[in-house]
N, C-alpha and C. Protein backbone atom coordinates (compact mmCIF):
# COMPACT_ATOMS: atom_id res chain seq x y z
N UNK A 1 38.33 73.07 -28.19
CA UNK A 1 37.84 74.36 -28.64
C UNK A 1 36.83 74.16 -29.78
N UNK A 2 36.78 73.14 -30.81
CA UNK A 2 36.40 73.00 -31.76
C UNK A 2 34.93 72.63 -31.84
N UNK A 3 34.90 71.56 -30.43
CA UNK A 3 33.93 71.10 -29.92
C UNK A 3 32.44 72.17 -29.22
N UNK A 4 33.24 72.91 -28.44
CA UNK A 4 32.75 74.04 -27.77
C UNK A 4 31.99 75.17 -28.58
N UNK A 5 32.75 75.51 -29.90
CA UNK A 5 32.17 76.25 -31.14
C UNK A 5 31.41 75.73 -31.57
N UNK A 6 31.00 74.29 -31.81
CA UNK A 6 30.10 73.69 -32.66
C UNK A 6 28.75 73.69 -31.51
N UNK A 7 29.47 73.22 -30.16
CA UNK A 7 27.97 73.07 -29.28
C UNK A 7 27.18 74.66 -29.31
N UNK A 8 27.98 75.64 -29.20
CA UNK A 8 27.70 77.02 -29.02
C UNK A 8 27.18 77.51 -30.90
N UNK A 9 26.99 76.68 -31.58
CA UNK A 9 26.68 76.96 -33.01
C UNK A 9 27.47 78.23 -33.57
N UNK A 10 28.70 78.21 -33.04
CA UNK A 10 29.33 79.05 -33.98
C UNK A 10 30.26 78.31 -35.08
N UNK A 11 30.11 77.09 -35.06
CA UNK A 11 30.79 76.32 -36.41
C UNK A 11 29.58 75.22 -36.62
N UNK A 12 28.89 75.61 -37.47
CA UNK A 12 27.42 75.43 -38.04
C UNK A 12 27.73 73.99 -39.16
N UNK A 13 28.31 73.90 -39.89
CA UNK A 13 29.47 73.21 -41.10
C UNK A 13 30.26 72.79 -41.52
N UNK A 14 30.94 71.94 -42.43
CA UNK A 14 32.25 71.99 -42.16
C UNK A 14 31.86 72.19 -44.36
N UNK A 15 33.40 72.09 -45.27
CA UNK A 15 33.66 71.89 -46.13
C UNK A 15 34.46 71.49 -46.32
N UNK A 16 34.92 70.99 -47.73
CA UNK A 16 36.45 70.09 -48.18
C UNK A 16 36.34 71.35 -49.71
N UNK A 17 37.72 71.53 -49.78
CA UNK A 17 38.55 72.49 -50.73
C UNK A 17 39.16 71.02 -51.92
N UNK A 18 38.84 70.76 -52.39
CA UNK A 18 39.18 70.08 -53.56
C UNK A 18 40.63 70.41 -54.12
N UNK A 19 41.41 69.72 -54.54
CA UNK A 19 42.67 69.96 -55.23
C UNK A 19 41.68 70.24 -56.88
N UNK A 20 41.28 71.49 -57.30
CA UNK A 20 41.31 71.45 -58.91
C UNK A 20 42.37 71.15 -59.91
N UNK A 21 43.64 71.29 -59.84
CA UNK A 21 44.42 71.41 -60.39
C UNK A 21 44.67 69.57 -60.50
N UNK A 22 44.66 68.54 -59.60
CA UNK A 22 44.68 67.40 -59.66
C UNK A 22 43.08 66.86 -60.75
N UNK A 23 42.34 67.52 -60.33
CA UNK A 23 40.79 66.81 -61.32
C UNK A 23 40.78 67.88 -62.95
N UNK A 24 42.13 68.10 -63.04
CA UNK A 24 42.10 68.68 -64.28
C UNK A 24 41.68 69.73 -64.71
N UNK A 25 41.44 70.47 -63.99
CA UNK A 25 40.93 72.22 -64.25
C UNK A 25 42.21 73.32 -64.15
N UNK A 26 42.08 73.60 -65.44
CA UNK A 26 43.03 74.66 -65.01
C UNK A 26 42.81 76.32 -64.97
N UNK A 27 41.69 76.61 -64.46
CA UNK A 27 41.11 77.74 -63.98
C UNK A 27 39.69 77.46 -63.13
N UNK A 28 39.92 78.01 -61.99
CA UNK A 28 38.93 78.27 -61.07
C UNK A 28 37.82 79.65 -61.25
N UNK A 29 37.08 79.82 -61.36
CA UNK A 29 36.39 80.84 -61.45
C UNK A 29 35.07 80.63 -60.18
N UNK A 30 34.47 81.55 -59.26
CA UNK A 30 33.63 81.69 -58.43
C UNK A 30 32.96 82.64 -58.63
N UNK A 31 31.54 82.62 -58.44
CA UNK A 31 30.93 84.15 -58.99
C UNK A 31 29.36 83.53 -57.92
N UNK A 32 29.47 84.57 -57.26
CA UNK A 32 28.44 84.40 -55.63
C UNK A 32 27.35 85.58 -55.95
N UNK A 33 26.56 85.19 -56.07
CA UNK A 33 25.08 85.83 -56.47
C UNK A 33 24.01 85.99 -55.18
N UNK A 34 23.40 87.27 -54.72
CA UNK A 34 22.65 87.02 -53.69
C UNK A 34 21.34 87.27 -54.51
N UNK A 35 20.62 85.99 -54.18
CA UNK A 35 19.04 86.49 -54.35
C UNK A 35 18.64 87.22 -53.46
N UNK A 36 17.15 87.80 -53.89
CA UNK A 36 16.36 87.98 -53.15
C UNK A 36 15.56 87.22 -52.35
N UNK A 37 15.23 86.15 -52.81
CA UNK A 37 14.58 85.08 -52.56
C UNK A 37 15.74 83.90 -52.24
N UNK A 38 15.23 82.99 -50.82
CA UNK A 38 15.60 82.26 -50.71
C UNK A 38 15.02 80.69 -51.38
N UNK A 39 16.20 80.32 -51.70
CA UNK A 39 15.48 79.20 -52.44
C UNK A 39 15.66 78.11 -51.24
N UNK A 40 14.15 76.72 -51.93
CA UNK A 40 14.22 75.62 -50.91
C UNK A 40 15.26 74.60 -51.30
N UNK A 41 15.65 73.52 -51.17
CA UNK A 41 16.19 72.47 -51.60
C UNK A 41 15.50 71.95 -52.97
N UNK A 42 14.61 72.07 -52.87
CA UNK A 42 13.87 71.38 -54.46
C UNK A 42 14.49 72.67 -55.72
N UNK A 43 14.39 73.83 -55.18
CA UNK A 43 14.60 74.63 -55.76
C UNK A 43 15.99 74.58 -56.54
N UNK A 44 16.88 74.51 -55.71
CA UNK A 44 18.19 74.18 -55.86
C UNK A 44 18.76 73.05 -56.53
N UNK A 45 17.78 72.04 -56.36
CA UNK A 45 18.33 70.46 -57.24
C UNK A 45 17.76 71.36 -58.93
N UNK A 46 16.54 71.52 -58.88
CA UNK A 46 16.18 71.92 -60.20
C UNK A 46 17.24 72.73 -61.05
N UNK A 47 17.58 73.60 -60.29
CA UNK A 47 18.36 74.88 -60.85
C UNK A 47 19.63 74.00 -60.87
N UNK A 48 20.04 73.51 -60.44
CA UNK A 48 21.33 71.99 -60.20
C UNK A 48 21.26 71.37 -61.77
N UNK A 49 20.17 71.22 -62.15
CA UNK A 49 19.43 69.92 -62.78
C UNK A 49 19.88 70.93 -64.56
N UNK A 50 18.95 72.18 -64.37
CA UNK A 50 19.26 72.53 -65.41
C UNK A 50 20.71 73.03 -65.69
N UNK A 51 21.55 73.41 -65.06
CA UNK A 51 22.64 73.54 -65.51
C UNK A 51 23.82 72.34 -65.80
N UNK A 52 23.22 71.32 -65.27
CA UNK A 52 24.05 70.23 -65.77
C UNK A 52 23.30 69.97 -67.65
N UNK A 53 21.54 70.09 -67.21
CA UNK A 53 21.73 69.67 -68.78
C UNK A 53 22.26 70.80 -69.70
N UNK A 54 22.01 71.92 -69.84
CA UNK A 54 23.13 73.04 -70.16
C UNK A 54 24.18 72.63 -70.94
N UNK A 55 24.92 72.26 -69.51
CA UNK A 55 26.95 71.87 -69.74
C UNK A 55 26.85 70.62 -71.27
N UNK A 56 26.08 69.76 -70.23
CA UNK A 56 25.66 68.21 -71.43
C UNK A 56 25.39 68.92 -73.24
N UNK A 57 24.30 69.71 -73.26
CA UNK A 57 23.96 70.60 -74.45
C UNK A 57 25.00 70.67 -75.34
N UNK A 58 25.84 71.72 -74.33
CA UNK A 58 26.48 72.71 -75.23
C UNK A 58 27.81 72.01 -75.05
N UNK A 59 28.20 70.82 -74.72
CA UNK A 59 29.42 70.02 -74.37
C UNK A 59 30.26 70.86 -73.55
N UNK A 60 29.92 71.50 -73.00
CA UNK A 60 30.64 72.28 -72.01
C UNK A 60 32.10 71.56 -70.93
N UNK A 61 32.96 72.48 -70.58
CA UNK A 61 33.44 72.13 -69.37
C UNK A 61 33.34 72.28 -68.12
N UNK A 62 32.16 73.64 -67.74
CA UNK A 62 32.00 74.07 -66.72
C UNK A 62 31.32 73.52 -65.66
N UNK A 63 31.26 73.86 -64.50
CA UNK A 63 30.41 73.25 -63.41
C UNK A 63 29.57 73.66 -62.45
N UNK A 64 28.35 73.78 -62.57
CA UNK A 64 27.59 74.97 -61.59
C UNK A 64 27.32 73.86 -60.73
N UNK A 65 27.04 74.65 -59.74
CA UNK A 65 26.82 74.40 -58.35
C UNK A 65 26.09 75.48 -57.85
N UNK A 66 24.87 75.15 -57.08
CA UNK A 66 23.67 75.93 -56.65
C UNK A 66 23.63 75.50 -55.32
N UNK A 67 23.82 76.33 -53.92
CA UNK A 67 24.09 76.04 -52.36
C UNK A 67 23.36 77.46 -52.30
N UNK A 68 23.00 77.00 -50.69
CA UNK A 68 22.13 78.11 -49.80
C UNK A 68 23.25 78.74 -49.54
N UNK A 69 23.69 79.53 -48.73
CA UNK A 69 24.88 79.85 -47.63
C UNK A 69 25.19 81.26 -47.74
């Protein structure tokens, strides 16, 4: 069946769900933003790029992550 969905592009992806609670986080927070604009991949490393230096800055704990989807 699994096979059949993927040839028929209705399972486009896959993902992995991380144990947070094992890598030491003890709150999850998600917050899903729609642009208007789609961004490219360059777009996304950049915007990637600055929020790591950000976290680094301000010694942060947080973790952004910038995906199409």
């Amino acid at each position: 069946m699994i096979k059949k969905l993927e040839k028929e592009g209705i399972i486009k992806e896959y993902t992995m769900i991380p144990d947070f609670c094992k890598l030491g986080y003890g709150l999850l927070v998600l917050t899903f933003v729609r642009h208007a604009k789609q961004f490219d991949s360059k777009e996304l490393d950049n915007i990637t790029r600055m929020g790591i230096e950000r976290a680094r800055r301000e010694r942060s704990q947080e973790s952004i992550m910038a995906e199409r989807g």
